[in-house]
C-alpha atoms as a PDB file:
ATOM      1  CA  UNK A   1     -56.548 -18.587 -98.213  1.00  0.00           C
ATOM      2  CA  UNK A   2     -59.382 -16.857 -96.664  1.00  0.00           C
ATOM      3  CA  UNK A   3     -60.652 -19.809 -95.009  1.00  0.00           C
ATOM      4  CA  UNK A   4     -57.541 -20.190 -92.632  1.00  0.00           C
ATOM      5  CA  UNK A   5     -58.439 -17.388 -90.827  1.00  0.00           C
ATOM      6  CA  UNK A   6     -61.681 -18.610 -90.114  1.00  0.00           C
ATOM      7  CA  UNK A   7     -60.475 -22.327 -89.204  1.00  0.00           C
ATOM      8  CA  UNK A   8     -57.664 -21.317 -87.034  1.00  0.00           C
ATOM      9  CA  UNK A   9     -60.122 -19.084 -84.964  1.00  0.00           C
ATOM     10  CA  UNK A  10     -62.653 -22.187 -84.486  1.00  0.00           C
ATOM     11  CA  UNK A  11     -59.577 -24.138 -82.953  1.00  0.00           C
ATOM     12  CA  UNK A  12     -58.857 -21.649 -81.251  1.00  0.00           C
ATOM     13  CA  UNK A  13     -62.436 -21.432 -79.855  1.00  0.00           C
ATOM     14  CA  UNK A  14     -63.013 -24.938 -78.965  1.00  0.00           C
ATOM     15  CA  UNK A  15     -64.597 -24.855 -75.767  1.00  0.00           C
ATOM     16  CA  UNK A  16     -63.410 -27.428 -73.035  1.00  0.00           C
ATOM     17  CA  UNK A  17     -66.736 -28.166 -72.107  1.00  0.00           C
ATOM     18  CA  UNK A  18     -67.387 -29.489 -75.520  1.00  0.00           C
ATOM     19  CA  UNK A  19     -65.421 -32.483 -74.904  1.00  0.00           C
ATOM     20  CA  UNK A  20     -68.226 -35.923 -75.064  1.00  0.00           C
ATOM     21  CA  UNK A  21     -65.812 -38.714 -75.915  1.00  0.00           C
ATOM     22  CA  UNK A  22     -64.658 -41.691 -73.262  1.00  0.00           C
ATOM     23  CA  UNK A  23     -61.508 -39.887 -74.146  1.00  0.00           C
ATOM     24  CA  UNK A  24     -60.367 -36.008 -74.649  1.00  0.00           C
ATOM     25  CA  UNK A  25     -60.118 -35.779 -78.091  1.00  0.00           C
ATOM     26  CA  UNK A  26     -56.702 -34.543 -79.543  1.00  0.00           C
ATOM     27  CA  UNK A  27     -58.575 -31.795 -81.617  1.00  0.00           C
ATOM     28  CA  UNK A  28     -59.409 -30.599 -77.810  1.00  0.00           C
ATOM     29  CA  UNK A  29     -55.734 -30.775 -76.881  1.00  0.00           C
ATOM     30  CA  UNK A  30     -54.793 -28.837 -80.119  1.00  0.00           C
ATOM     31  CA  UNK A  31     -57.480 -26.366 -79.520  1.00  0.00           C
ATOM     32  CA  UNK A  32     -55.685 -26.071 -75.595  1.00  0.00           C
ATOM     33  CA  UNK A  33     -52.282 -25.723 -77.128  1.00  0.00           C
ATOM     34  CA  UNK A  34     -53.847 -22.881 -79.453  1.00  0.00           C
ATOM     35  CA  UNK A  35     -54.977 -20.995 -76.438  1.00  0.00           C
ATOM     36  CA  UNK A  36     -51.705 -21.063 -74.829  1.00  0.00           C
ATOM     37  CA  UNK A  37     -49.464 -19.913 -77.802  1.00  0.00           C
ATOM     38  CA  UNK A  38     -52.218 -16.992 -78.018  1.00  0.00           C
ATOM     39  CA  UNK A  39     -52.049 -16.384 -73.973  1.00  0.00           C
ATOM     40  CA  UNK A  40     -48.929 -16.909 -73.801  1.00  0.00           C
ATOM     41  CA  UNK A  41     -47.500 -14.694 -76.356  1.00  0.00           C
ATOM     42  CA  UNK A  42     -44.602 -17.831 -77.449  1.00  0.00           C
ATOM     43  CA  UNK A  43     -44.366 -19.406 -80.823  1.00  0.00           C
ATOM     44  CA  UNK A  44     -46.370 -23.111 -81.454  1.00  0.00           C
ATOM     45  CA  UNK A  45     -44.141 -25.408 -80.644  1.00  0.00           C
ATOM     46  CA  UNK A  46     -42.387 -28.153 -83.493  1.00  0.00           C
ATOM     47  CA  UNK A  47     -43.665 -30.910 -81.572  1.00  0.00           C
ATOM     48  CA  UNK A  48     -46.787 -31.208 -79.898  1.00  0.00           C
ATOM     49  CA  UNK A  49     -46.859 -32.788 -76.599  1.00  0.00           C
ATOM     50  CA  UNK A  50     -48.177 -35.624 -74.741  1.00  0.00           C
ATOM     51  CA  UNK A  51     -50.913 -36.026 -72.049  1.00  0.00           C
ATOM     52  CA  UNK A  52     -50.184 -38.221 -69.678  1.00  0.00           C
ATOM     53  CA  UNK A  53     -52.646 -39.074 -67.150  1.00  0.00           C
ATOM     54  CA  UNK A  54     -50.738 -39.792 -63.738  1.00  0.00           C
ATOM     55  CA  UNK A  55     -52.461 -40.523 -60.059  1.00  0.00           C
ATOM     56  CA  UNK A  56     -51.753 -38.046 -56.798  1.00  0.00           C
ATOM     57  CA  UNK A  57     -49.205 -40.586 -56.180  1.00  0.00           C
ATOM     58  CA  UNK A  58     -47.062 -39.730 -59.129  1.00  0.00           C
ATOM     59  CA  UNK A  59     -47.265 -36.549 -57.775  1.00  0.00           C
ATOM     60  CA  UNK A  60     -46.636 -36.955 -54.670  1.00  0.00           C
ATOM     61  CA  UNK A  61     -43.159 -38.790 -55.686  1.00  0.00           C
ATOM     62  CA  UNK A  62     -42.073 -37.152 -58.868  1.00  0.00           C
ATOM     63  CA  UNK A  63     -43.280 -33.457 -58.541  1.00  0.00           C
ATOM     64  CA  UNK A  64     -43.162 -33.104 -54.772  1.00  0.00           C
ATOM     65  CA  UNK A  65     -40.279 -35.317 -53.474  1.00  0.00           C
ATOM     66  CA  UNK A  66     -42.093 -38.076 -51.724  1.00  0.00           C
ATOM     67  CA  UNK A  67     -44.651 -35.246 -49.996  1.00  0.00           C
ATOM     68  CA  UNK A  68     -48.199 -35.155 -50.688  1.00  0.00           C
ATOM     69  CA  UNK A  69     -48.881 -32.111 -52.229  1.00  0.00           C
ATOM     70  CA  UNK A  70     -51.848 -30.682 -54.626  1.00  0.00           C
ATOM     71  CA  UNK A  71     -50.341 -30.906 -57.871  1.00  0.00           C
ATOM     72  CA  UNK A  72     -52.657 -31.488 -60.805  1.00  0.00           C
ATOM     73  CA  UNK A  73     -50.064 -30.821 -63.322  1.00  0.00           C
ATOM     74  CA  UNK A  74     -46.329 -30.828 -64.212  1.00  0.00           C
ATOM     75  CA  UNK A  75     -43.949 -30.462 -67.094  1.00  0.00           C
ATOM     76  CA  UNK A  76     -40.411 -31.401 -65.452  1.00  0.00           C
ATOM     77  CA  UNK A  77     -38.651 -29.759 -68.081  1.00  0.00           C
ATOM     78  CA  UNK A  78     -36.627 -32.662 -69.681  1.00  0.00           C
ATOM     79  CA  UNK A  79     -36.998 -32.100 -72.645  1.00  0.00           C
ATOM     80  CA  UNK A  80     -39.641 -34.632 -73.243  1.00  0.00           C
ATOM     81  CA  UNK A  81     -42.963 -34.229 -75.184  1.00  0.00           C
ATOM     82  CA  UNK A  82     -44.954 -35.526 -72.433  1.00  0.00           C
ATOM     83  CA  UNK A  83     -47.142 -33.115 -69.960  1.00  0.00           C
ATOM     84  CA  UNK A  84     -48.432 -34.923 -66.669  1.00  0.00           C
ATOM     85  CA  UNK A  85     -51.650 -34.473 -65.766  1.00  0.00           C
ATOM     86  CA  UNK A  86     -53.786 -35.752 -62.546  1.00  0.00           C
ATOM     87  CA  UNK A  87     -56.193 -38.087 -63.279  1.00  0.00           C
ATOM     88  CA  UNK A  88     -58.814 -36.572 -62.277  1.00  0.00           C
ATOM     89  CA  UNK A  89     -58.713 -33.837 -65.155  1.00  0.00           C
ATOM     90  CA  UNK A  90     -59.597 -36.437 -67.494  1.00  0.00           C
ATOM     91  CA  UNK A  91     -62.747 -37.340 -65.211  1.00  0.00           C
ATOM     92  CA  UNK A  92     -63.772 -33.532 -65.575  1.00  0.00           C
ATOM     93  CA  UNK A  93     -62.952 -33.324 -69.176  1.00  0.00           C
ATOM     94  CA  UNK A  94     -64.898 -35.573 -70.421  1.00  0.00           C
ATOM     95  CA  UNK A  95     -68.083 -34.511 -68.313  1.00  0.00           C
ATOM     96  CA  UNK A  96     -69.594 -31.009 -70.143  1.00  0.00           C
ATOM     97  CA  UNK A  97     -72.000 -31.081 -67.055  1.00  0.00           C
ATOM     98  CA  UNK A  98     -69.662 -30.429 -64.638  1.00  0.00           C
ATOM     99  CA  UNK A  99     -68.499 -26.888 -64.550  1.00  0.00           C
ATOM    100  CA  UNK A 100     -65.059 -27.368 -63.130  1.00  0.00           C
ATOM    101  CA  UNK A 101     -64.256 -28.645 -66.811  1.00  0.00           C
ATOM    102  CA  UNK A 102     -63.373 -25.288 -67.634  1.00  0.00           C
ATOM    103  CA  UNK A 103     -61.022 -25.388 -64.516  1.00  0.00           C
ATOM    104  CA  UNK A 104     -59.408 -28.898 -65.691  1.00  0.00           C
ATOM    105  CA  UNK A 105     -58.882 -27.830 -69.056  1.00  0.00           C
ATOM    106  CA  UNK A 106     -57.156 -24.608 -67.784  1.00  0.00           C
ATOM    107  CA  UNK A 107     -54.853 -27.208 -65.888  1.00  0.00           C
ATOM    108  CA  UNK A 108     -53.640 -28.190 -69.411  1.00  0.00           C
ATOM    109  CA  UNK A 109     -53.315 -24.566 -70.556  1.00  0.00           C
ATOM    110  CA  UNK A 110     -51.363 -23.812 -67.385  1.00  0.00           C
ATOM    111  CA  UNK A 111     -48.970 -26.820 -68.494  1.00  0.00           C
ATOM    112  CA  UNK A 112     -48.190 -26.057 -72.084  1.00  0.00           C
ATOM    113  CA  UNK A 113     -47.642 -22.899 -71.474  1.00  0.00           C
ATOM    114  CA  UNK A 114     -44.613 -24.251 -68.964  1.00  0.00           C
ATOM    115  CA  UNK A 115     -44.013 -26.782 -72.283  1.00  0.00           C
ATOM    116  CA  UNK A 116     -43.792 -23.582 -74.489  1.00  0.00           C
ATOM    117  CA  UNK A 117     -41.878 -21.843 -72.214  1.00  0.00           C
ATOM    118  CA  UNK A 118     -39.019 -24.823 -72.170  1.00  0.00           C
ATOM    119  CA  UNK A 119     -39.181 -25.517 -75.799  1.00  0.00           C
ATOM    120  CA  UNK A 120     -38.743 -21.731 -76.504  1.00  0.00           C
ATOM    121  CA  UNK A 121     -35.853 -21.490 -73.998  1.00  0.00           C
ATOM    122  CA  UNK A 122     -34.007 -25.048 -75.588  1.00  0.00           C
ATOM    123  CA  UNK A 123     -34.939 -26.987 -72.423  1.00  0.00           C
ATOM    124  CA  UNK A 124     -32.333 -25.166 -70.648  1.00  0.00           C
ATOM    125  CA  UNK A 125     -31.912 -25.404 -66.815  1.00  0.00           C
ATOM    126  CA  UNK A 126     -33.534 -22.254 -64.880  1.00  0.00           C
ATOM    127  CA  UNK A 127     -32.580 -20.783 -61.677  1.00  0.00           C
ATOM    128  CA  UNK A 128     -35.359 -20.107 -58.715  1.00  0.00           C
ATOM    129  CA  UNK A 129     -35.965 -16.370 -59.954  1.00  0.00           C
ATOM    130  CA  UNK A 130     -36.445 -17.669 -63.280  1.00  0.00           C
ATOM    131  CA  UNK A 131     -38.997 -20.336 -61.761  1.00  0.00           C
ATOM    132  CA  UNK A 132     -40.579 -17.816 -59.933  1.00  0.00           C
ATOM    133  CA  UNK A 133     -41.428 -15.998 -63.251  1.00  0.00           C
ATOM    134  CA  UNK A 134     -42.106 -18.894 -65.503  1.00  0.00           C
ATOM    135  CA  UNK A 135     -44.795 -20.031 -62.832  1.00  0.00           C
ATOM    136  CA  UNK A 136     -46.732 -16.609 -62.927  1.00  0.00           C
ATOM    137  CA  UNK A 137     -46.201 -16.579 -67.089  1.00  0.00           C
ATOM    138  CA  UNK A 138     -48.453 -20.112 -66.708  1.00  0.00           C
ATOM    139  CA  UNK A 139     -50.733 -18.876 -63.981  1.00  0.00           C
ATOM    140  CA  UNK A 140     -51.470 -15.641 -66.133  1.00  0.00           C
ATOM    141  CA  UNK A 141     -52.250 -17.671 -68.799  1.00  0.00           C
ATOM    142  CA  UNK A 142     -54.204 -20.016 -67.161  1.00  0.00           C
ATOM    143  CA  UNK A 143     -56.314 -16.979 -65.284  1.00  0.00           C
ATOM    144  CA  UNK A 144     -57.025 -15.482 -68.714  1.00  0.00           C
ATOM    145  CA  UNK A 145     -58.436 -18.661 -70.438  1.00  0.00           C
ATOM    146  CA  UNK A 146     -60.663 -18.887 -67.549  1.00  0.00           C
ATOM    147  CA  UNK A 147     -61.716 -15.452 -67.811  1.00  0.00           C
ATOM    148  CA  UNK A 148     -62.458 -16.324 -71.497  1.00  0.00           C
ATOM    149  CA  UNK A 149     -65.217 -18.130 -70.644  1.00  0.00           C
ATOM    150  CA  UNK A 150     -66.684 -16.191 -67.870  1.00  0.00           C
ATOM    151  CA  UNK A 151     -65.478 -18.405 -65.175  1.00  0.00           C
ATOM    152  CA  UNK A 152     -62.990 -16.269 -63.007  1.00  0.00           C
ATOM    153  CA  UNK A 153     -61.213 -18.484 -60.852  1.00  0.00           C
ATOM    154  CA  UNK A 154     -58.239 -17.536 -58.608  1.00  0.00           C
ATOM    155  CA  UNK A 155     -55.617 -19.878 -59.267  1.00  0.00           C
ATOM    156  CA  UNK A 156     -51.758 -19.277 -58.636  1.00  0.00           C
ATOM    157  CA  UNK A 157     -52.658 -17.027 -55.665  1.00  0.00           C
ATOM    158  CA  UNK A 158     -49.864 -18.162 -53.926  1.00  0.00           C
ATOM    159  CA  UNK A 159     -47.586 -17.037 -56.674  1.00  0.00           C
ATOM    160  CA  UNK A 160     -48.356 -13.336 -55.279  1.00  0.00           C
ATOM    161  CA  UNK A 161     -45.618 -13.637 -52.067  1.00  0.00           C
ATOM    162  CA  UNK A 162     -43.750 -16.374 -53.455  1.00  0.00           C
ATOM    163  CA  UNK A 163     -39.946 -15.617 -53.547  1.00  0.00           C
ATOM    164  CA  UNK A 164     -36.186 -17.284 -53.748  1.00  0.00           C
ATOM    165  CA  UNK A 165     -35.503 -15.549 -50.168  1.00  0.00           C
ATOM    166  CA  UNK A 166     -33.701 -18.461 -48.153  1.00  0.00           C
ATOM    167  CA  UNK A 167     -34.454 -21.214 -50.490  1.00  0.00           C
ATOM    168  CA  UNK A 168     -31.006 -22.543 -52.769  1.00  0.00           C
ATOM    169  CA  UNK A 169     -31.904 -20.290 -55.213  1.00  0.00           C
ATOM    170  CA  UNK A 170     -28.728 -20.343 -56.285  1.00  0.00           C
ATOM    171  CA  UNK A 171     -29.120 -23.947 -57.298  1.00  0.00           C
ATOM    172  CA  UNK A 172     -30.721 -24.437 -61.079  1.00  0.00           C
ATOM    173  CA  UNK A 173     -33.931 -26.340 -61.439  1.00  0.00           C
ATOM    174  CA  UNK A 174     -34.059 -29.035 -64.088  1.00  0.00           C
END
């Protein structure tokens, strides 16, 4: 019983940089999940999630609404077990070299925190204020794993003056 303790904390630990296989490894993505229930503060979820790898095309369509945008991850909230990452994440995961792995694999933190957030909540629909909050939940998260590993990074900054003024807040975001 003493050994849990010490094997949860080295899951817990595993360092994103660490990754070496063609593919991220899903002891990586458990390690990622780990990090977010601990930043995050919710529960571990009953089901652990997908990655999906998706293009800035996907994005483009299915997160922004035919726009380009600079997406690198979504969870739509559907109720699915699938998170949607770009591409490129992948690229960076895999390559320890490169230090924006710690950024990419912050991506993924950023994302199941927004998975924990909708499993905690039932999936339920959210209005813009709710959004609003949700988002800077993720992007605290996200800023804290960073910060983890000594690699402060401002991400979400646009989260500070972000608001429901004049947008249909009143409609409820699926």
């Amino acid at each position: 019983m003493r050994l849990l303790p010490v094997v949860l904390a080295a899951c817990v630990s595993l360092p994103a940089w660490g990754a070496t296989t063609s593919a991220p490894s899903a002891e990586l993505y458990f390690g990622l999940m780990n990090w977010a229930v601990r930043l995050s503060s919710y529960p571990a979820p009953r089901t652990m999630p997908t990655i999906q790898y998706v293009s800035q095309r996907f994005f483009d369509d299915e997160a922004c609404g035919g726009h380009r945008c600079r997406v690198w991850g979504w969870y739509p909230n559907t109720g699915k077990n699938v998170v949607y990452v770009h591409e490129k994440v992948r690229d960076l995961l895999n390559d320890g070299s490169d230090p924006r792995s710690t950024l990419a694999a912050s991506i993924i933190v950023h994302e199941f925190v927004h998975y924990l957030q909708a499993a905690d909540r039932g999936f339920a629909a959210y209005d813009c204020n709710e959004a609003l909050q949700l988002e800077r939940e993720a992007y605290q998260a996200q800023s804290a794993y960073l910060v983890s590993f000594g690699r402060y990074t401002p991400v979400g900054v646009s989260m500070h003056t972000a608001s429901c003024a004049g947008s249909a807040s009143h409609a409820r975001i699926r």
